[in-house]
N, C-alpha and C. Protein backbone atom coordinates (compact mmCIF):
# COMPACT_ATOMS: atom_id res chain seq x y z
N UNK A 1 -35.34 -50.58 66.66
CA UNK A 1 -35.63 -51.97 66.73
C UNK A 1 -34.38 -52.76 66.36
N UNK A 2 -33.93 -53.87 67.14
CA UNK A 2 -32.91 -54.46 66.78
C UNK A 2 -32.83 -56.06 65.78
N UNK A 3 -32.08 -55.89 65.17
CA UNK A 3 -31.64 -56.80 64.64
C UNK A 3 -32.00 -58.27 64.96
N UNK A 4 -32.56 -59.31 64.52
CA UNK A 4 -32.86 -60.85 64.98
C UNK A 4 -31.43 -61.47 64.30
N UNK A 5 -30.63 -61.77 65.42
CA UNK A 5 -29.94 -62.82 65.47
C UNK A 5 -30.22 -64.22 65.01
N UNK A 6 -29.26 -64.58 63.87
CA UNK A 6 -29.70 -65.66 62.92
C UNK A 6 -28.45 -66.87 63.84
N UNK A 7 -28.86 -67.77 63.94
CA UNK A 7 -27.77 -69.07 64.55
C UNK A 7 -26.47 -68.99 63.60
N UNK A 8 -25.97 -69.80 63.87
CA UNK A 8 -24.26 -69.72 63.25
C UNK A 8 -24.45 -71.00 62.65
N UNK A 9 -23.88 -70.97 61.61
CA UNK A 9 -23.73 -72.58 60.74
C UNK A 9 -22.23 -73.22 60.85
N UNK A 10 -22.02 -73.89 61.35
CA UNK A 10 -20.62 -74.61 60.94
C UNK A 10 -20.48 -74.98 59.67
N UNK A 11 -19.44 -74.36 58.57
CA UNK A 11 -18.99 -75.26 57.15
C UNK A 11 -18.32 -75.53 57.70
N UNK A 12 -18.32 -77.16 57.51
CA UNK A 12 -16.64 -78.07 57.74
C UNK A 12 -16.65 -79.00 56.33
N UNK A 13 -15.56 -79.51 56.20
CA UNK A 13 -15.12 -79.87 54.98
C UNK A 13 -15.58 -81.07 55.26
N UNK A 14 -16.47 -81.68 54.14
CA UNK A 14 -17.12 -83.28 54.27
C UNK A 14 -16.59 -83.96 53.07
N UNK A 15 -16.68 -85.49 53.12
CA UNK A 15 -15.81 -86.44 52.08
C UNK A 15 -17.06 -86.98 51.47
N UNK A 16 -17.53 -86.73 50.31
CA UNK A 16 -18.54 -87.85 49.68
C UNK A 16 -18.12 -89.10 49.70
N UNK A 17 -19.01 -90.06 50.41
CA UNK A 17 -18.30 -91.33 50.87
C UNK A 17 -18.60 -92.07 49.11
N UNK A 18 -19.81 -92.02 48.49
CA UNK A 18 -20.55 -93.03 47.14
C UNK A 18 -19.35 -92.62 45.99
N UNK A 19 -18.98 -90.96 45.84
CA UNK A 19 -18.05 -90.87 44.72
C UNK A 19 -16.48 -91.51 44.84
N UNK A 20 -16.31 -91.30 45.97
CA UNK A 20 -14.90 -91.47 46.31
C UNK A 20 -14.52 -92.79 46.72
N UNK A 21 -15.28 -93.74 46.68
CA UNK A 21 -15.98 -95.53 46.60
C UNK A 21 -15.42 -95.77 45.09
N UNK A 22 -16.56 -95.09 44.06
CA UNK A 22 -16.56 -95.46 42.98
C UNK A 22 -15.00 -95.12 42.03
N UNK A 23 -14.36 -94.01 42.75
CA UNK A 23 -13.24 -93.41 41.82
C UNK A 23 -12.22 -94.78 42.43
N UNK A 24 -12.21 -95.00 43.66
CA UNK A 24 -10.86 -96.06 44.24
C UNK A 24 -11.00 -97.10 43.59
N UNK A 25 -12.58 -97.46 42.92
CA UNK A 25 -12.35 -99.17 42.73
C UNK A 25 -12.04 -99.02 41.12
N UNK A 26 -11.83 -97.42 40.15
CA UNK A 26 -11.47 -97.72 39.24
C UNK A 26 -9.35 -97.52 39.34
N UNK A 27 -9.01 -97.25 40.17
CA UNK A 27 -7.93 -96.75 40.22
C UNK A 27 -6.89 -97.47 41.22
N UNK A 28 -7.60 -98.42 41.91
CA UNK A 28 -6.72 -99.55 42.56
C UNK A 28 -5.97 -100.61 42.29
N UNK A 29 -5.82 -101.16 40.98
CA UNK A 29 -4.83 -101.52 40.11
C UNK A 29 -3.89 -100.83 39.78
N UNK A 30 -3.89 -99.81 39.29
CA UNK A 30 -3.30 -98.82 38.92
C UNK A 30 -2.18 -98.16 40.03
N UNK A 31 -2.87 -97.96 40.96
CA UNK A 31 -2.00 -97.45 42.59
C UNK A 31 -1.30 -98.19 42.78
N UNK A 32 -1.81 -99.81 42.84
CA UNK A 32 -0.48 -100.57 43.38
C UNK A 32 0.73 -100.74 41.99
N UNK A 33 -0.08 -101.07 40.62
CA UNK A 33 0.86 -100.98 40.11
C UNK A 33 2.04 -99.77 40.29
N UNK A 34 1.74 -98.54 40.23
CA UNK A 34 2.50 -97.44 40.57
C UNK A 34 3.26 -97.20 41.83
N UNK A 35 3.07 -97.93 43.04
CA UNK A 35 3.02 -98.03 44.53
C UNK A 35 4.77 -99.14 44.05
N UNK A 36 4.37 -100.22 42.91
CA UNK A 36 5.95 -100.62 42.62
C UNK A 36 6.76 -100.50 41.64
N UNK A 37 6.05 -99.01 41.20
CA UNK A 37 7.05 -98.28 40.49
C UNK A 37 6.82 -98.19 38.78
N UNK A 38 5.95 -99.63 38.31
CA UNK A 38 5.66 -99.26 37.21
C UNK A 38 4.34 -97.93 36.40
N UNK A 39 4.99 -96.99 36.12
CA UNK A 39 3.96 -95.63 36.40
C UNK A 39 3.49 -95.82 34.86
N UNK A 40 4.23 -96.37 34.30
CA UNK A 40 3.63 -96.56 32.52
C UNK A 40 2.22 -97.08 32.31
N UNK A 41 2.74 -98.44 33.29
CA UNK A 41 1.27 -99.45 33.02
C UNK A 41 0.46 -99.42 33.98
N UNK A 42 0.45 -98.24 34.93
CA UNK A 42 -0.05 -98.06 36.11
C UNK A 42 -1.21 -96.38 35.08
N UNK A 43 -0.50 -96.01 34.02
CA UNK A 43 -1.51 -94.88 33.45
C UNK A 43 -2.03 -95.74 32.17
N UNK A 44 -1.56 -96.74 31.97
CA UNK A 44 -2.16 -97.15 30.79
C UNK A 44 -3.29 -98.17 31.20
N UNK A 45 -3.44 -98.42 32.39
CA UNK A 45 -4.36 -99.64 33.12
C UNK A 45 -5.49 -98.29 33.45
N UNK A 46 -5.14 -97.32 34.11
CA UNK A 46 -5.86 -96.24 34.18
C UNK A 46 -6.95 -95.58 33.00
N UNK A 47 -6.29 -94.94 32.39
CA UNK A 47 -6.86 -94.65 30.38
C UNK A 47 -7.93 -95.98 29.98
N UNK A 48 -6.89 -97.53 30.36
CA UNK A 48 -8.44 -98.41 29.59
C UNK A 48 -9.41 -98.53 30.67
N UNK A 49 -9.47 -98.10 32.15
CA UNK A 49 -10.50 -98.50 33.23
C UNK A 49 -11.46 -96.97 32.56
N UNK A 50 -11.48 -96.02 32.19
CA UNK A 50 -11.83 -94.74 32.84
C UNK A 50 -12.31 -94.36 30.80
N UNK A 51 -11.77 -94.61 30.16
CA UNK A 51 -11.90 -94.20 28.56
C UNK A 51 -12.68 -95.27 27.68
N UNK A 52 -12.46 -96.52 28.19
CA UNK A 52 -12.47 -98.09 27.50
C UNK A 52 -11.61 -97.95 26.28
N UNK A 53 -10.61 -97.06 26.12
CA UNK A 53 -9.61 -97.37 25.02
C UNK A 53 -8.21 -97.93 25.38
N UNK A 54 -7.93 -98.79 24.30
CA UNK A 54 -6.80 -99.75 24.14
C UNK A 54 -5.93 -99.21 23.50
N UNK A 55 -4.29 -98.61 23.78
CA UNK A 55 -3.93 -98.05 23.29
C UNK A 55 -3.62 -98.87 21.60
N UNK A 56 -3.79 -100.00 22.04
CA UNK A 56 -3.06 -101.08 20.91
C UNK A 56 -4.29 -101.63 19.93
N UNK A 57 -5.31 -101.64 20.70
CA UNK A 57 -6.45 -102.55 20.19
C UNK A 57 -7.79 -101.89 19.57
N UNK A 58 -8.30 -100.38 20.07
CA UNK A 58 -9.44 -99.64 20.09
C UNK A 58 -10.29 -100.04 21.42
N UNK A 59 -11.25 -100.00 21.14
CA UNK A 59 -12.63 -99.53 22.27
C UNK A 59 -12.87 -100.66 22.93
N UNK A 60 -13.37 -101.02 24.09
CA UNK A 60 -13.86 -102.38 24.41
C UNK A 60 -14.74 -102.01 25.80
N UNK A 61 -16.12 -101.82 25.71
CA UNK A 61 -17.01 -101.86 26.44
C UNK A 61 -17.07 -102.45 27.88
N UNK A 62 -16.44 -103.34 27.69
CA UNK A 62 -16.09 -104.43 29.37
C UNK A 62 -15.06 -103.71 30.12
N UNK A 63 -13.64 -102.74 29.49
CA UNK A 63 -13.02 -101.93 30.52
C UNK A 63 -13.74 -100.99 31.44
N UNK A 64 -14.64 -100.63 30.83
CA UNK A 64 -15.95 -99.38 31.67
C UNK A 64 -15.99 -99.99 32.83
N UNK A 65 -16.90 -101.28 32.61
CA UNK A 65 -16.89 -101.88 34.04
C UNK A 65 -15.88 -101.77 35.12
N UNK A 66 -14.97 -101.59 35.12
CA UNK A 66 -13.88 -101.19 35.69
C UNK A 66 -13.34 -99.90 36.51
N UNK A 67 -13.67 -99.30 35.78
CA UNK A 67 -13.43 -97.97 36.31
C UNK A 67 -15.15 -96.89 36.05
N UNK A 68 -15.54 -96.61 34.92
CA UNK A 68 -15.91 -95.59 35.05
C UNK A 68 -17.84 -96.20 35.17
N UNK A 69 -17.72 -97.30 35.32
CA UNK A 69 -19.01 -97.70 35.82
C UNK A 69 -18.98 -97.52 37.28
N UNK A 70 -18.33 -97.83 37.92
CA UNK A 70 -18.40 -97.17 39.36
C UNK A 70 -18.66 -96.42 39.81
N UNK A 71 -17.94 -95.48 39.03
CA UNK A 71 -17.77 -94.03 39.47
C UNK A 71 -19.21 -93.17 39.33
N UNK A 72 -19.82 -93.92 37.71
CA UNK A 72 -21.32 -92.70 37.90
C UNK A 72 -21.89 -93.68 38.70
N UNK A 73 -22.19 -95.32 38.74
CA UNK A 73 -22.97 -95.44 40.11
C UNK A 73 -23.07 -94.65 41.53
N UNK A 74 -21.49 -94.41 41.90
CA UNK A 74 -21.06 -93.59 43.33
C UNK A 74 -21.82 -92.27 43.33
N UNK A 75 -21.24 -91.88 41.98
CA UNK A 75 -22.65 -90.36 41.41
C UNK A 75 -23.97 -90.11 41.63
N UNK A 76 -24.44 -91.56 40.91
CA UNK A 76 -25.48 -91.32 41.24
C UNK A 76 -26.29 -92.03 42.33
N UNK A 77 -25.48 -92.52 43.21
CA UNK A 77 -26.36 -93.01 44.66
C UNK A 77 -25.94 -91.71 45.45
N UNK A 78 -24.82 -90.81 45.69
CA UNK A 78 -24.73 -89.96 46.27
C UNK A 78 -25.67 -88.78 46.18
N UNK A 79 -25.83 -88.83 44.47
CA UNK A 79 -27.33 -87.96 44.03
C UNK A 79 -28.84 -87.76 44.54
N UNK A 80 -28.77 -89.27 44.41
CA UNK A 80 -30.70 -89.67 45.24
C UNK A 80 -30.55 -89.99 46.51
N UNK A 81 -29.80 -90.74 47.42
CA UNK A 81 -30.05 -90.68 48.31
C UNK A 81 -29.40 -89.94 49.38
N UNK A 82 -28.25 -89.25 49.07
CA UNK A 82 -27.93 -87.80 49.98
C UNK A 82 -28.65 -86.98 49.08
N UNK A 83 -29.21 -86.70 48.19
CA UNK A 83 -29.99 -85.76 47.99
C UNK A 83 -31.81 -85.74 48.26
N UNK A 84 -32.81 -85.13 47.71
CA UNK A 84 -33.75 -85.07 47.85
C UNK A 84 -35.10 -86.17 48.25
N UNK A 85 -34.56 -87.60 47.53
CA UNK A 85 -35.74 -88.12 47.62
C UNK A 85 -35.40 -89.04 49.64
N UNK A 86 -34.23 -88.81 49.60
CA UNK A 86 -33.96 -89.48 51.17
C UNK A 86 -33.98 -88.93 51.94
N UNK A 87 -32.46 -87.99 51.57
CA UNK A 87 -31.29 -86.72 52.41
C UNK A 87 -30.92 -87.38 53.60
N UNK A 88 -30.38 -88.28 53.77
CA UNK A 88 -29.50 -88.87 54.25
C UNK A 88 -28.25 -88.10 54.77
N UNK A 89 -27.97 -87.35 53.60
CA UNK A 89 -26.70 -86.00 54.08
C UNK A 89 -27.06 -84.89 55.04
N UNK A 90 -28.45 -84.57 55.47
CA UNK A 90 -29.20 -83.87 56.29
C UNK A 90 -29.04 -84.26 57.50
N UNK A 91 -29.65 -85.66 57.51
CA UNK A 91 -29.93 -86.72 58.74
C UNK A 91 -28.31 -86.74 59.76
N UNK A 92 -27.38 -87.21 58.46
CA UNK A 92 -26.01 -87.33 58.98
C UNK A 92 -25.54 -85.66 59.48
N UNK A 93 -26.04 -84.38 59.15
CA UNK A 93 -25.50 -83.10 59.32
C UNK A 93 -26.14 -83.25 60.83
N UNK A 94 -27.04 -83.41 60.94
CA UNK A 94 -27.98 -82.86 62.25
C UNK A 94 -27.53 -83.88 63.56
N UNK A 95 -27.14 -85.31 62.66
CA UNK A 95 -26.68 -85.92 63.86
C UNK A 95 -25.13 -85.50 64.61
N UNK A 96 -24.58 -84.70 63.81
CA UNK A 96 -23.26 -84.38 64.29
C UNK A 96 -22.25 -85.43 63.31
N UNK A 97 -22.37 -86.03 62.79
CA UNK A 97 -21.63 -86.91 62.10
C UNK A 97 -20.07 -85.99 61.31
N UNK A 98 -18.98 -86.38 61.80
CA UNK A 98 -17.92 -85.31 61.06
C UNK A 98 -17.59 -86.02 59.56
N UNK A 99 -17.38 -85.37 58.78
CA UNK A 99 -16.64 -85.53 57.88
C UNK A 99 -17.22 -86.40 56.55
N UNK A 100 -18.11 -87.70 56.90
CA UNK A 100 -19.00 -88.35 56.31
C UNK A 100 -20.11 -87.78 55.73
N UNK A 101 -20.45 -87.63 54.49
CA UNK A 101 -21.79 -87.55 53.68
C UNK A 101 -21.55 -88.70 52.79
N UNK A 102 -22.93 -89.13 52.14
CA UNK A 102 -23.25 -90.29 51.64
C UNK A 102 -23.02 -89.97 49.89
């Protein structure tokens, strides 16, 4: 008796569009600062978006907003709605969509 032939899956390499949203809008100050060369205050604009620490001052809650509030939003919309309760990332696989997941 022979063998049942299972279909072939394409892995291709996909870009989470929600995380990679949330990481640019903490790190786009930072790029251009660095883009003209200042790389000091281009990692130190970085550290207070992403840590909320001041190297000079301590902690301040409002830098979050900045960087690393984004980023778990992007987390977690990529979570629920490319994941289970939507799958949106399914919908987009089956339509042929390259490279894009949500």
């Amino acid at each position: 008796m022979g063998r049942r032939k299972r279909g072939r899956r394409n892995y291709s390499m996909t870009i989470p569009l929600a995380p990679v949203i949330g990481l640019v809008a903490g790190l786009a100050k930072p790029a251009a600062l660095a883009y003209h060369g200042d790389l000091e205050g281009a990692a130190y604009i970085a550290l207070e978006n992403y840590t909320g620490f001041d190297i000079a001052g301590g902690f301040d809650i409002e830098r979050l907003k900045r960087g690393l509030l984004p980023l778990v939003m992007g987390l977690l919309v990529h979570k629920f709605v490319g994941g289970p309760p939507l799958n949106l990332n399914r919908v987009l696989g089956r339509a042929k969509v390259p490279f894009i997941r949500i």
